[in-house]
N, C-alpha and C. Protein backbone atom coordinates (compact mmCIF):
# COMPACT_ATOMS: atom_id res chain seq x y z
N UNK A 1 -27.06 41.94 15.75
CA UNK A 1 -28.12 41.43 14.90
C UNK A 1 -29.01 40.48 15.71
N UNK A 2 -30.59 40.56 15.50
CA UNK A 2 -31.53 39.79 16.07
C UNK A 2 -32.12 39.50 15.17
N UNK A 3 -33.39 38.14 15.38
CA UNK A 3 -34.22 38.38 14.34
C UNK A 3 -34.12 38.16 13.21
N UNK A 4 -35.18 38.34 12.01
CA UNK A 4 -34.65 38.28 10.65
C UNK A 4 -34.14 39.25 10.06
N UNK A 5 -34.05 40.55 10.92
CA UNK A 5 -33.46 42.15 10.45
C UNK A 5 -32.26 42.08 10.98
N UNK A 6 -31.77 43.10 10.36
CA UNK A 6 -30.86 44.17 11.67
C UNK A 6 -31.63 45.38 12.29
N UNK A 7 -31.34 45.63 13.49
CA UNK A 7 -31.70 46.23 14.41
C UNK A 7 -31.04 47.76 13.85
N UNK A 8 -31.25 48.15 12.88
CA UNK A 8 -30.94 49.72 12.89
C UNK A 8 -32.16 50.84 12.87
N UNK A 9 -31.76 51.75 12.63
CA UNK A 9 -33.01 53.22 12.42
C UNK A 9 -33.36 52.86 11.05
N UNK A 10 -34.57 53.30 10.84
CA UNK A 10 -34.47 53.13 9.00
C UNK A 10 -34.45 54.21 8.48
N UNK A 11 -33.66 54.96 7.98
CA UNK A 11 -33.16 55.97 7.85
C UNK A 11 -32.68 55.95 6.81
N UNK A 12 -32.57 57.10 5.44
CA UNK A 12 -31.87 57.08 4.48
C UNK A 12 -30.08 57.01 4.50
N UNK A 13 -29.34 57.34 5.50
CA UNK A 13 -27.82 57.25 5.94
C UNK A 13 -28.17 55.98 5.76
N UNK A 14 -28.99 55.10 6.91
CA UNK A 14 -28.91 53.63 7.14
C UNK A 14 -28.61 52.95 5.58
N UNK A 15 -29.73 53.36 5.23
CA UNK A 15 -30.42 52.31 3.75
C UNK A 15 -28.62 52.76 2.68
N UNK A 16 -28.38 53.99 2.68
CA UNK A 16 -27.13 53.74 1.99
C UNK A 16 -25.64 53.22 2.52
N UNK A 17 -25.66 52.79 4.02
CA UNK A 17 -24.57 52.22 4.31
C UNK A 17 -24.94 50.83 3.91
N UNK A 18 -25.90 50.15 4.56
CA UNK A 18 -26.44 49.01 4.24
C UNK A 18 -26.03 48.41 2.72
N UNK A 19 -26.41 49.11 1.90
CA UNK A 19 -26.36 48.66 0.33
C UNK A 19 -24.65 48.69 0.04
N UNK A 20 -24.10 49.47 0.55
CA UNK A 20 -22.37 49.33 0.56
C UNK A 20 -21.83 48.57 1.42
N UNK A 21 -22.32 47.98 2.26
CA UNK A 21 -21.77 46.64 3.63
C UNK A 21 -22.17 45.39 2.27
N UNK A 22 -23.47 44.95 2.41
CA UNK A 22 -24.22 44.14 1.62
C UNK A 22 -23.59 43.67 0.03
N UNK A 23 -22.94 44.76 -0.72
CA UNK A 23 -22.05 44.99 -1.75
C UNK A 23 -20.73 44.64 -1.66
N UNK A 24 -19.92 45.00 -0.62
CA UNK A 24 -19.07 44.29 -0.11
C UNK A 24 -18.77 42.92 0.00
N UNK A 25 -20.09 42.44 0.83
CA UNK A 25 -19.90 41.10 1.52
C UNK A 25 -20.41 40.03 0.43
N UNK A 26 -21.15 40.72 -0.90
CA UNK A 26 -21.23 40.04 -2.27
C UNK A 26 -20.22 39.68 -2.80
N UNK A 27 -19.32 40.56 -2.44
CA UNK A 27 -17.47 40.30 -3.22
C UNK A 27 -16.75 39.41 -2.38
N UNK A 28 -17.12 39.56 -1.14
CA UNK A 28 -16.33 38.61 -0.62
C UNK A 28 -17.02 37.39 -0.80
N UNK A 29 -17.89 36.91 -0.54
CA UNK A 29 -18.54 35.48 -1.16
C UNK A 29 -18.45 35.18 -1.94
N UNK A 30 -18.48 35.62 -3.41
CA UNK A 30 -17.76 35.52 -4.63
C UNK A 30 -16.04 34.75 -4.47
N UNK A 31 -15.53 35.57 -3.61
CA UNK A 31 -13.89 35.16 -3.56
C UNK A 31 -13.81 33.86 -2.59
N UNK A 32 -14.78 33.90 -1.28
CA UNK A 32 -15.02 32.82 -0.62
C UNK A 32 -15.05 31.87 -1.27
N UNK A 33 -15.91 31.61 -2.20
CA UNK A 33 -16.64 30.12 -2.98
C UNK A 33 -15.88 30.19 -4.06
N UNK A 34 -14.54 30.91 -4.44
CA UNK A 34 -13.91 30.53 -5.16
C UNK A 34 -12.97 29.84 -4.83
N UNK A 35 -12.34 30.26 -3.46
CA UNK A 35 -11.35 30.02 -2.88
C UNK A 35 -11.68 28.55 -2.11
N UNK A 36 -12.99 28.03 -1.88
CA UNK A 36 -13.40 26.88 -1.79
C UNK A 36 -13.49 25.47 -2.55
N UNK A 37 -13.82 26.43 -3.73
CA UNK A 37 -13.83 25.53 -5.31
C UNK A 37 -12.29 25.07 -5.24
N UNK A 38 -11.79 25.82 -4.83
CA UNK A 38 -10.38 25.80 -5.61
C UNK A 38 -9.53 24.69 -4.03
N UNK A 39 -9.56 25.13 -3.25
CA UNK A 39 -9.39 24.32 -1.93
C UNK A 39 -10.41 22.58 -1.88
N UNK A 40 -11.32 22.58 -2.10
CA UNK A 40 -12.17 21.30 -2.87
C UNK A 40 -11.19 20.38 -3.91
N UNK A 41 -11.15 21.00 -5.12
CA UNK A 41 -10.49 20.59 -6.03
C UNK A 41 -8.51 20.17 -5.85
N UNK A 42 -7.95 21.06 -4.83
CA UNK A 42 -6.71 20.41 -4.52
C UNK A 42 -6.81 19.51 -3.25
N UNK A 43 -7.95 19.15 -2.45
CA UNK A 43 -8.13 18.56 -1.18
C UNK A 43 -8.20 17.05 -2.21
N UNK A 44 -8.86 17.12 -3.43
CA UNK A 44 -9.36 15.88 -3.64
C UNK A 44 -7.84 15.38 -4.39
N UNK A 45 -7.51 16.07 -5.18
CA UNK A 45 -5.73 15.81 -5.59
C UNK A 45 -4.84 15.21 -4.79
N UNK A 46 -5.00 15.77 -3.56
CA UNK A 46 -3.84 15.67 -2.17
C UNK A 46 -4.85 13.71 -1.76
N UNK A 47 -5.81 13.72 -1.95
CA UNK A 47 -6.13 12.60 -1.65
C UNK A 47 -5.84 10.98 -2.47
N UNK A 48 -5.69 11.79 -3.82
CA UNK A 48 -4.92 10.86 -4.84
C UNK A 48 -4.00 10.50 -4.65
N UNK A 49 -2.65 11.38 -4.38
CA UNK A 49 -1.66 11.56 -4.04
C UNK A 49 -1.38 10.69 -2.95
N UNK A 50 -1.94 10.80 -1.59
CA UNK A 50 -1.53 10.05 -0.26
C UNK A 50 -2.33 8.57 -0.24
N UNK A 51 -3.29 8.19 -0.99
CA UNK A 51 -3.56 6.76 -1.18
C UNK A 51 -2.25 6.39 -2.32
N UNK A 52 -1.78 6.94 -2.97
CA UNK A 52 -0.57 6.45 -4.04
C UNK A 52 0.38 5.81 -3.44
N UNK A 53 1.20 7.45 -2.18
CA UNK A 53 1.49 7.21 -1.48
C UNK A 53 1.67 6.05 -0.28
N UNK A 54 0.34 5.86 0.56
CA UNK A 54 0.47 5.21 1.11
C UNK A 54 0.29 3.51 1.29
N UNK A 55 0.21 3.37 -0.54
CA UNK A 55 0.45 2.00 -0.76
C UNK A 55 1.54 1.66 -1.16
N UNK A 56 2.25 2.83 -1.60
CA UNK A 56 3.69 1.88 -2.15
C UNK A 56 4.46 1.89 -0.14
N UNK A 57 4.20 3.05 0.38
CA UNK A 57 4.84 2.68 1.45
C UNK A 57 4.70 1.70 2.01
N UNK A 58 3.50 0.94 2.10
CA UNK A 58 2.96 0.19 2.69
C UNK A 58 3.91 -1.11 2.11
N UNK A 59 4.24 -1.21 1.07
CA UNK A 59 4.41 -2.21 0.06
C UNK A 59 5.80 -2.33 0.48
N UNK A 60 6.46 -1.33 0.45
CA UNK A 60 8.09 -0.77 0.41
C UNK A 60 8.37 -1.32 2.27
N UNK A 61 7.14 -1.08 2.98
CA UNK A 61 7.29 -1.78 4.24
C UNK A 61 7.42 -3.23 4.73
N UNK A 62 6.79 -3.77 3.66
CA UNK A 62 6.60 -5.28 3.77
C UNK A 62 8.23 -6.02 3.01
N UNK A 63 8.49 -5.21 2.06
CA UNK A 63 9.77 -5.82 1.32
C UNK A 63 10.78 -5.48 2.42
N UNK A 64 11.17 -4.13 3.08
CA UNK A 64 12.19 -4.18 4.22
C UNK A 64 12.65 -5.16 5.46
N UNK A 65 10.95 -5.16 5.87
CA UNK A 65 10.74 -6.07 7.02
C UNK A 65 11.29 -7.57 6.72
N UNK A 66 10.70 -7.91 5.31
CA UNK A 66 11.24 -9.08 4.72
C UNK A 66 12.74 -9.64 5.05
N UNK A 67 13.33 -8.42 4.26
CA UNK A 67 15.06 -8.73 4.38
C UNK A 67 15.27 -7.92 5.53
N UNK A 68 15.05 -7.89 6.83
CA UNK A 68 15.89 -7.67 7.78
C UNK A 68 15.04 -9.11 8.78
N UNK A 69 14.03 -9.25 8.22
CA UNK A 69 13.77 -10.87 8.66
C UNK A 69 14.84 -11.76 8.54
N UNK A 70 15.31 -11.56 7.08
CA UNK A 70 16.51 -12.77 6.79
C UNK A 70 17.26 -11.68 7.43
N UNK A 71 18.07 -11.04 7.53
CA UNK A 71 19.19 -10.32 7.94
C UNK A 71 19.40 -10.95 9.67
N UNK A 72 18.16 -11.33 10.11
CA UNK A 72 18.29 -11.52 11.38
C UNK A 72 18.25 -13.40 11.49
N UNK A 73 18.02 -13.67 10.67
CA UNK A 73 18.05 -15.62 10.74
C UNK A 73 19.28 -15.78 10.31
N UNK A 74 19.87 -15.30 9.44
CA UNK A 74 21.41 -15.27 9.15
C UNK A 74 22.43 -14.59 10.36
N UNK A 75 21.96 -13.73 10.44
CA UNK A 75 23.19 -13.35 11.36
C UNK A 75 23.20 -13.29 12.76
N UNK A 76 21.91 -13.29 13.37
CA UNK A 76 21.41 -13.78 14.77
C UNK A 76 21.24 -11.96 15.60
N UNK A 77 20.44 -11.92 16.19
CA UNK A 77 19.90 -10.76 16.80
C UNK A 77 20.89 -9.90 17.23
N UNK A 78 22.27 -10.33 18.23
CA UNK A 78 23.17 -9.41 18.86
C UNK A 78 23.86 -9.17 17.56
N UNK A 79 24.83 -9.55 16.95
CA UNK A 79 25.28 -9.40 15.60
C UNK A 79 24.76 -8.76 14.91
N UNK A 80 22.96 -8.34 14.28
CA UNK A 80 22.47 -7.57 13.68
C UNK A 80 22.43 -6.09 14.86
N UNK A 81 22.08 -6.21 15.72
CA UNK A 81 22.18 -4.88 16.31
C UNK A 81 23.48 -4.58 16.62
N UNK A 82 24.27 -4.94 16.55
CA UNK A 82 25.66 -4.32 16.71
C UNK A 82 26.35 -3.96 14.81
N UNK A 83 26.00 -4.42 14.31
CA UNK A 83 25.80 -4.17 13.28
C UNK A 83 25.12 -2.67 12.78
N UNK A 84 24.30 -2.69 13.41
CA UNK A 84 23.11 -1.54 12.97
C UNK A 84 23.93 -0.38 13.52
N UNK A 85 24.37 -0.36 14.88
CA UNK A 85 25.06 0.57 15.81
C UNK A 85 26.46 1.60 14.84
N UNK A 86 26.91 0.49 13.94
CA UNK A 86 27.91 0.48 13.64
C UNK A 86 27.75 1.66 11.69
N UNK A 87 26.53 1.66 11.60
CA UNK A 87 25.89 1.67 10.02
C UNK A 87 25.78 3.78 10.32
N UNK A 88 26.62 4.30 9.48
CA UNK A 88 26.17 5.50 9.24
C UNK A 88 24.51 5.88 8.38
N UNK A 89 24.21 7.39 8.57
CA UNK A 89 23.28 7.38 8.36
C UNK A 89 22.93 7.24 7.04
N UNK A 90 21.72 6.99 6.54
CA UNK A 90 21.16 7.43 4.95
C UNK A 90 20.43 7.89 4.41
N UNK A 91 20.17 8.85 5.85
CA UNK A 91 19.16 9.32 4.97
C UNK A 91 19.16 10.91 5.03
N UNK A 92 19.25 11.94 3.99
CA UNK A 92 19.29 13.27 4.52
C UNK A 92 18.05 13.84 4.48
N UNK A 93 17.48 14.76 5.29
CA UNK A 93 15.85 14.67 5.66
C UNK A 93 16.39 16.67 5.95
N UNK A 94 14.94 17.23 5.05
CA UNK A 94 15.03 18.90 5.33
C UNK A 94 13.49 18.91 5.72
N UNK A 95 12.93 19.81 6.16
CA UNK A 95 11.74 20.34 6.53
C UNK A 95 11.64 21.57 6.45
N UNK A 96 10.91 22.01 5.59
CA UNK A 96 10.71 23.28 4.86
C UNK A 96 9.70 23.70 4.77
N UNK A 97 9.11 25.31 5.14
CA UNK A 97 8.15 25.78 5.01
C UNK A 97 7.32 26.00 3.70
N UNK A 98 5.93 25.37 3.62
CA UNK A 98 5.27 25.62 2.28
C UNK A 98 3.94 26.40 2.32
N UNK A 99 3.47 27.09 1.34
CA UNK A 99 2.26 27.53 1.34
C UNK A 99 1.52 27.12 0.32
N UNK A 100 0.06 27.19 0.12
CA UNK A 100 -0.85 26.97 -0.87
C UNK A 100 -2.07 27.12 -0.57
N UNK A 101 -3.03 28.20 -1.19
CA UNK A 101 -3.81 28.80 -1.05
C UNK A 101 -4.48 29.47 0.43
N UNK A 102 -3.37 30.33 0.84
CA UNK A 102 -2.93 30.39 2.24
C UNK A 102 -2.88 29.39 3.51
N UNK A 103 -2.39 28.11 3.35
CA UNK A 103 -2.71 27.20 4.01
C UNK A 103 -0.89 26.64 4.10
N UNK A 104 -0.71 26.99 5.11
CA UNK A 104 0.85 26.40 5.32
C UNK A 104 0.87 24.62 5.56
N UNK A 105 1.81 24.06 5.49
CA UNK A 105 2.23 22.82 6.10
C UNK A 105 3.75 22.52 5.67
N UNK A 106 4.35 21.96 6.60
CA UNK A 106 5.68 21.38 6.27
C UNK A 106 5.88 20.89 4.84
N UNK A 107 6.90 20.98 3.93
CA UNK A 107 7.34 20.68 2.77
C UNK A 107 8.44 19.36 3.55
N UNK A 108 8.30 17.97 3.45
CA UNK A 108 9.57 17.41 3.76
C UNK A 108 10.80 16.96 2.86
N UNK A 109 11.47 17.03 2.43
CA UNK A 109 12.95 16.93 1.29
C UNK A 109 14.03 15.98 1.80
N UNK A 110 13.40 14.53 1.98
CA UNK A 110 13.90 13.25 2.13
C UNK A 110 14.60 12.73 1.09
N UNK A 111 16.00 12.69 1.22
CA UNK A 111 17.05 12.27 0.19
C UNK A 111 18.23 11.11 0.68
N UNK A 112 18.11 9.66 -0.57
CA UNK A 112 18.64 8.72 0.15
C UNK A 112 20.59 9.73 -0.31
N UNK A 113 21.50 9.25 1.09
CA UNK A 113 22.39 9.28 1.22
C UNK A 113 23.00 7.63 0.71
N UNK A 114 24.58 7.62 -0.04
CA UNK A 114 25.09 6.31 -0.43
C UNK A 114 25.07 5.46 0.80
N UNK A 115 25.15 4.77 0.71
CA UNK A 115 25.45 3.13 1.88
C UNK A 115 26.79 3.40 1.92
N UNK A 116 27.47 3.32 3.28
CA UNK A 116 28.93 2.92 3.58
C UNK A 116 28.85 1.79 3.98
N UNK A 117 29.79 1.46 3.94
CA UNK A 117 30.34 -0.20 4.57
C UNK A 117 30.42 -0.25 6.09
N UNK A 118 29.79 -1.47 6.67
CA UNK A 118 30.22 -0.93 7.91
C UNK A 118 31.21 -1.00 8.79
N UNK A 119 32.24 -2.29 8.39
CA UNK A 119 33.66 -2.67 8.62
C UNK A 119 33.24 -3.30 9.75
N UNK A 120 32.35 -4.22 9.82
CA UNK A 120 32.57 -5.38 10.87
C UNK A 120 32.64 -6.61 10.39
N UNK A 121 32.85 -7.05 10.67
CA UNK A 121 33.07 -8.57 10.08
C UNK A 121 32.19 -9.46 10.69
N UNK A 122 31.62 -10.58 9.72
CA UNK A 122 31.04 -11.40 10.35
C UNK A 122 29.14 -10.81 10.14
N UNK A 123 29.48 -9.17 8.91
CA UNK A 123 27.55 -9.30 8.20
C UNK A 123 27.64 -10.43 7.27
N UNK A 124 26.51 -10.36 6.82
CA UNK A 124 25.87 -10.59 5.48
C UNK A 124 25.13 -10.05 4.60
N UNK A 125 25.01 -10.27 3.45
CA UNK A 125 24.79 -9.29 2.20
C UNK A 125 23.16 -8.92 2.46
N UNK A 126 22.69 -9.99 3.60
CA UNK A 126 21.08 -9.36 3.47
C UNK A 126 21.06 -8.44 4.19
N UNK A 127 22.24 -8.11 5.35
CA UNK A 127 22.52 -6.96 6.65
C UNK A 127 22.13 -5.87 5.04
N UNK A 128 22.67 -5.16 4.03
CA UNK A 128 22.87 -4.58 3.13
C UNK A 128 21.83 -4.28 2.39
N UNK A 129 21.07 -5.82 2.05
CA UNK A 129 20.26 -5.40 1.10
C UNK A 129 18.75 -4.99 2.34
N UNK A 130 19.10 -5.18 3.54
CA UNK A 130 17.77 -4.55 4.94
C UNK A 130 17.74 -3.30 5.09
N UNK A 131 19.60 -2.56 5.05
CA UNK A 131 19.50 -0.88 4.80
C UNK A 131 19.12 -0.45 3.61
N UNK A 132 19.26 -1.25 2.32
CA UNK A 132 19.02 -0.40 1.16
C UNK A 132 17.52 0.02 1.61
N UNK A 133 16.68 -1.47 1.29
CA UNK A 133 15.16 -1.34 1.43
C UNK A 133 13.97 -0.49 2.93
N UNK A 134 15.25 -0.23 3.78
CA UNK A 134 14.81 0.84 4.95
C UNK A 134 14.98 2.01 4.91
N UNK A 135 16.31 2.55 3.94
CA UNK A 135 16.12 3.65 3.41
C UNK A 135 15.65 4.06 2.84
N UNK A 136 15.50 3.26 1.82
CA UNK A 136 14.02 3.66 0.62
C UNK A 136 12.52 3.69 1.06
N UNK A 137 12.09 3.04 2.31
CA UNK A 137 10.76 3.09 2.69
C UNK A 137 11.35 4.14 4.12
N UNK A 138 11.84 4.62 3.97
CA UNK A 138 12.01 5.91 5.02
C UNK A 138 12.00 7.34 4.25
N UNK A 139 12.13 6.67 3.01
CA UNK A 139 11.89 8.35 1.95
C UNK A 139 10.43 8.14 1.61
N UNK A 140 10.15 6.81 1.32
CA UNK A 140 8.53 6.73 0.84
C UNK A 140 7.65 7.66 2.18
N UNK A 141 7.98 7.14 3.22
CA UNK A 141 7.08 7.39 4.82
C UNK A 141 7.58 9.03 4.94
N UNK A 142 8.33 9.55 5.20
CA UNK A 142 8.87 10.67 4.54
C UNK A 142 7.58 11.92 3.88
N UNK A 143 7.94 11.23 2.67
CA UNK A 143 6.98 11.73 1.53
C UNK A 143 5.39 11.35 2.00
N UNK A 144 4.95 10.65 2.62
CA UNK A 144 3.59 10.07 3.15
C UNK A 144 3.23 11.44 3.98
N UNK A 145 4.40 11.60 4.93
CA UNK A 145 3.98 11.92 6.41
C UNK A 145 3.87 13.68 5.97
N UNK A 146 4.47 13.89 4.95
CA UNK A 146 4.10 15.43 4.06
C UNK A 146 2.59 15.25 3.84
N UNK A 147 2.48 14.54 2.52
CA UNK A 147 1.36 14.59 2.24
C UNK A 147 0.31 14.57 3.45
N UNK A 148 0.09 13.53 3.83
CA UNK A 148 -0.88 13.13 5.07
C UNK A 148 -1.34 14.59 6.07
N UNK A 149 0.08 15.35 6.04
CA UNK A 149 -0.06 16.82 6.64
C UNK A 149 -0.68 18.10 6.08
N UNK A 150 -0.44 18.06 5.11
CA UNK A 150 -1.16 19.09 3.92
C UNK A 150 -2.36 18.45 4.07
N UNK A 151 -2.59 17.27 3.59
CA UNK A 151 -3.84 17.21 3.33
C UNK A 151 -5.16 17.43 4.25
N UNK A 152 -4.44 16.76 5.53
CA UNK A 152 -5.48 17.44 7.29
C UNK A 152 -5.43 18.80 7.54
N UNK A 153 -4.44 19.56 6.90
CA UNK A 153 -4.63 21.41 6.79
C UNK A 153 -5.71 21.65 5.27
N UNK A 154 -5.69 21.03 4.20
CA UNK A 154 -6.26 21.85 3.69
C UNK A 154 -7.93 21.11 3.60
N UNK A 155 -7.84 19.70 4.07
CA UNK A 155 -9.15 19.34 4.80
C UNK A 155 -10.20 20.72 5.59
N UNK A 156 -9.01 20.83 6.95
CA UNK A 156 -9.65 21.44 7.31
C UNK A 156 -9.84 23.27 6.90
N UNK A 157 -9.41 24.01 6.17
CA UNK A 157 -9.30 24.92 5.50
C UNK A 157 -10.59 25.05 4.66
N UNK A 158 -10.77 23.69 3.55
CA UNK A 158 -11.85 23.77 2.86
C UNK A 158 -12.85 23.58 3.88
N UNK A 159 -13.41 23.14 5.11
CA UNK A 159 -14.52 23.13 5.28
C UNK A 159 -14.75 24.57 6.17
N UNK A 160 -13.63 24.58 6.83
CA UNK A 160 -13.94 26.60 7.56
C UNK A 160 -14.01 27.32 6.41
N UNK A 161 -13.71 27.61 4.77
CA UNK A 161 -14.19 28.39 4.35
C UNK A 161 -15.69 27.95 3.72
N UNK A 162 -16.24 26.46 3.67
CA UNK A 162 -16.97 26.11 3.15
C UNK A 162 -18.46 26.31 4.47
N UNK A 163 -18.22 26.72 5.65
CA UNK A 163 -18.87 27.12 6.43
C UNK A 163 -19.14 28.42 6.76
N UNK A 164 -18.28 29.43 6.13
CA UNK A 164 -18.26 30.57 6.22
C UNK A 164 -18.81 31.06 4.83
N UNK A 165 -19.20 30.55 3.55
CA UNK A 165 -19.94 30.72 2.62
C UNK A 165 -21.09 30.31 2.66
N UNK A 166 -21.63 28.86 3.46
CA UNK A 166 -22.66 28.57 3.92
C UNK A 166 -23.57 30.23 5.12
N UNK A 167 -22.75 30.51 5.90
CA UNK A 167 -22.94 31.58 6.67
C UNK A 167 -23.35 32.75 5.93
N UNK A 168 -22.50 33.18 4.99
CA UNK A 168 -23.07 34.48 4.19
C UNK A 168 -24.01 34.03 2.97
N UNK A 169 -23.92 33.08 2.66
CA UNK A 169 -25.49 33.02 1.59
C UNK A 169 -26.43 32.72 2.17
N UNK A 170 -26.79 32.33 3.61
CA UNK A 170 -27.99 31.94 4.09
C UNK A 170 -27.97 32.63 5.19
N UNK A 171 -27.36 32.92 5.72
CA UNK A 171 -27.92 34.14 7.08
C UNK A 171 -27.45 35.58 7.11
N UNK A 172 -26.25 36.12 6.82
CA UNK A 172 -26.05 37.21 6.67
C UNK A 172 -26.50 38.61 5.39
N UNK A 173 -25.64 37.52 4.35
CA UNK A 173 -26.57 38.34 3.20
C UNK A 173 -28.15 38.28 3.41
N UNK A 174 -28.74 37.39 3.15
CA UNK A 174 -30.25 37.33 3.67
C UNK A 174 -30.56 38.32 4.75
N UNK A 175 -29.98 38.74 5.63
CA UNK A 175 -30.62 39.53 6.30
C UNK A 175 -30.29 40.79 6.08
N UNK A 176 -29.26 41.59 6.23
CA UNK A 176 -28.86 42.76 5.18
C UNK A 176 -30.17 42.73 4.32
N UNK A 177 -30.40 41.98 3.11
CA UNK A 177 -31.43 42.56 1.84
C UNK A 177 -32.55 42.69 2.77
N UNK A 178 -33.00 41.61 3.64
CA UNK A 178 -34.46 41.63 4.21
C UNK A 178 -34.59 43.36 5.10
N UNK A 179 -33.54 43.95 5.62
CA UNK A 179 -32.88 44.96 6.25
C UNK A 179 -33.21 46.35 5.37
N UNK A 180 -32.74 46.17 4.13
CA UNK A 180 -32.91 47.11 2.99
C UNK A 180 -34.00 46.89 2.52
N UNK A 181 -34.59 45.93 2.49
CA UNK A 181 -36.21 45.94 2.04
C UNK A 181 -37.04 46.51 3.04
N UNK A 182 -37.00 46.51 3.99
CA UNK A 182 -37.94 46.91 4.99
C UNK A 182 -37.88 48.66 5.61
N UNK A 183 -36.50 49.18 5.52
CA UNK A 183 -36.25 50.39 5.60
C UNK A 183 -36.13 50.90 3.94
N UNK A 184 -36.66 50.38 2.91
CA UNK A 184 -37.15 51.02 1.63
C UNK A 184 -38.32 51.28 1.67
N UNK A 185 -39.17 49.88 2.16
CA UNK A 185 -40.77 49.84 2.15
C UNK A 185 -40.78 51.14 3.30
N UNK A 186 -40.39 51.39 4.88
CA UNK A 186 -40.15 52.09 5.30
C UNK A 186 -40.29 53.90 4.92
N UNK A 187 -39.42 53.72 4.17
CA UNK A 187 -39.14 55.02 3.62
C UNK A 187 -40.21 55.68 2.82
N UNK A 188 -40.73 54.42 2.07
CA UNK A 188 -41.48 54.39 1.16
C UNK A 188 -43.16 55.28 1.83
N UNK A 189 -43.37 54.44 2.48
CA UNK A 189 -44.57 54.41 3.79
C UNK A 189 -44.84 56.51 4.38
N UNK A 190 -42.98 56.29 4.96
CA UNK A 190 -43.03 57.73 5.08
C UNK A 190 -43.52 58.32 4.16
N UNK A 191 -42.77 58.13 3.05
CA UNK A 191 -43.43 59.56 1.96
C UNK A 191 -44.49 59.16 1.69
N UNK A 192 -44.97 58.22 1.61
CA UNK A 192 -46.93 58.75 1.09
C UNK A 192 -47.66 59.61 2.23
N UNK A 193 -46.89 58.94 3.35
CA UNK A 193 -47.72 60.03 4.78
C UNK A 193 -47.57 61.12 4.21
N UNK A 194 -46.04 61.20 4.23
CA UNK A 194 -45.92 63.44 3.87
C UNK A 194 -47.24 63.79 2.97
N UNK A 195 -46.49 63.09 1.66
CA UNK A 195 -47.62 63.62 0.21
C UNK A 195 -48.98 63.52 1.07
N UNK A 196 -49.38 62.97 1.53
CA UNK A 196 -50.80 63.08 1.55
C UNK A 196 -51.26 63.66 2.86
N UNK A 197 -50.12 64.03 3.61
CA UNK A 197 -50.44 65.05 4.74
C UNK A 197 -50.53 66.15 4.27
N UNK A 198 -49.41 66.65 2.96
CA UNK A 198 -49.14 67.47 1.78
C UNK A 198 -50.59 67.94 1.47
N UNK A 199 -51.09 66.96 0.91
CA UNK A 199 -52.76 66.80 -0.29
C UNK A 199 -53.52 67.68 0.94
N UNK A 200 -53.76 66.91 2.48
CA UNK A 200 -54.81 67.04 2.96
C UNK A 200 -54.24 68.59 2.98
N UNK A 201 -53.35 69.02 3.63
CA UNK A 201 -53.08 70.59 3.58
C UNK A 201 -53.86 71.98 2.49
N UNK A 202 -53.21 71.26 1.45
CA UNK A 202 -53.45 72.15 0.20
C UNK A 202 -54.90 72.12 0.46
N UNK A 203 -56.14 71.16 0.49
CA UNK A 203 -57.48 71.00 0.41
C UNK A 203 -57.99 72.19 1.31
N UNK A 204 -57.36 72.29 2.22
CA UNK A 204 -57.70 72.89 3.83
C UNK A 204 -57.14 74.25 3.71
N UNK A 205 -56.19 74.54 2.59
CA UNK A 205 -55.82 76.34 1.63
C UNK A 205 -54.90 76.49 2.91
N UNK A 206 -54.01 75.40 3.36
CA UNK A 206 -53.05 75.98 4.44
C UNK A 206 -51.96 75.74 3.83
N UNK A 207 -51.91 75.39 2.69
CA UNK A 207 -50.41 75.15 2.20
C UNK A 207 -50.61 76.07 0.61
């Protein structure tokens, strides 16, 4: 393609492939700008969602930090990390494949595990209440770091199809019709030549 045409013969084959390409690519723009609407409308959801998100984490971050602040004025730095060494895990964490409106991203399935004891002697109850509140802002961050992922896939999803509907309503379709208009007028042009090469004939008793 050049120009404001396409570069074909103008030809009646032409003019009826043309109108069935052109017909086509009407349906698909139709499904494009639906599939945009619809990618728009869950981009702005997913954005609700990860500001929700990323204030309680934020919040859930400041209360942890808190009590492992005290966890560490109480029990003194080597003691808390030997401590920590000593602490099974809590957290059970899956990563799972998801789809939505053909747009994959990780599903994450962050689940707090119970607290064990850690059998050293010589914590304190804030050592306890520093894992509760780290496990719980490790499911919040978790759940963030999902969202935050979906949402930069279907970011970018809505604007490649929102560029590719921009593309067929303003340059492609447009040129196709301008294409079929011009090999109609075309066609058109021809036949008055004939007919009236026709006319001059008959006048002249050769036809």
């Amino acid at each position: 393609m050049s120009g404001d045409r396409i570069r074909v013969p103008p030809t009646k084959s032409t003019l009826i492939q043309l109108k069935h390409q052109v017909g086509f690519l009407e349906d698909g723009y139709a499904l494009l700008e639906r599939k945009r609407d619809l990618l728009t409308r869950l981009v702005y959801e997913r954005i609700r969602e990860y500001r929700r998100l990323r204030a309680e984490a934020h919040a859930s971050l400041k209360t942890a930090y808190r009590n492992l602040s005290l966890a560490q004025m109480r029990m003194g730095s080597r003691a808390l990390q030997q401590a920590g060494l000593g602490a099974a895990r809590a957290l059970e964490l899956r990563i799972l494949p998801r789809r939505n409106l053909g747009v994959e991203f990780p599903a994450v399935k962050a689940e707090r595990r119970p607290l064990q004891p850690v059998g050293l002697m010589g914590t304190d109850g804030s050592f306890d209440a520093a894992r509760d509140h780290l496990a719980d802002t490790a499911v919040r961050l978790a759940r963030l770091g999902e969202a935050e992922t979906a949402l930069t896939r279907l970011l970018a999803e809505q604007r490649k199809a929102q560029k590719r509907v921009n593309a067929l309503k303003y340059n492609i379709i447009p040129r196709y019709r301008r294409t079929i208009r011009f090999i109609q007028s075309s066609l058109e042009e021809e036949e008055r030549n004939t007919l009236f090469q026709i006319k001059v004939l008959r006048e002249e008793g050769r036809v």
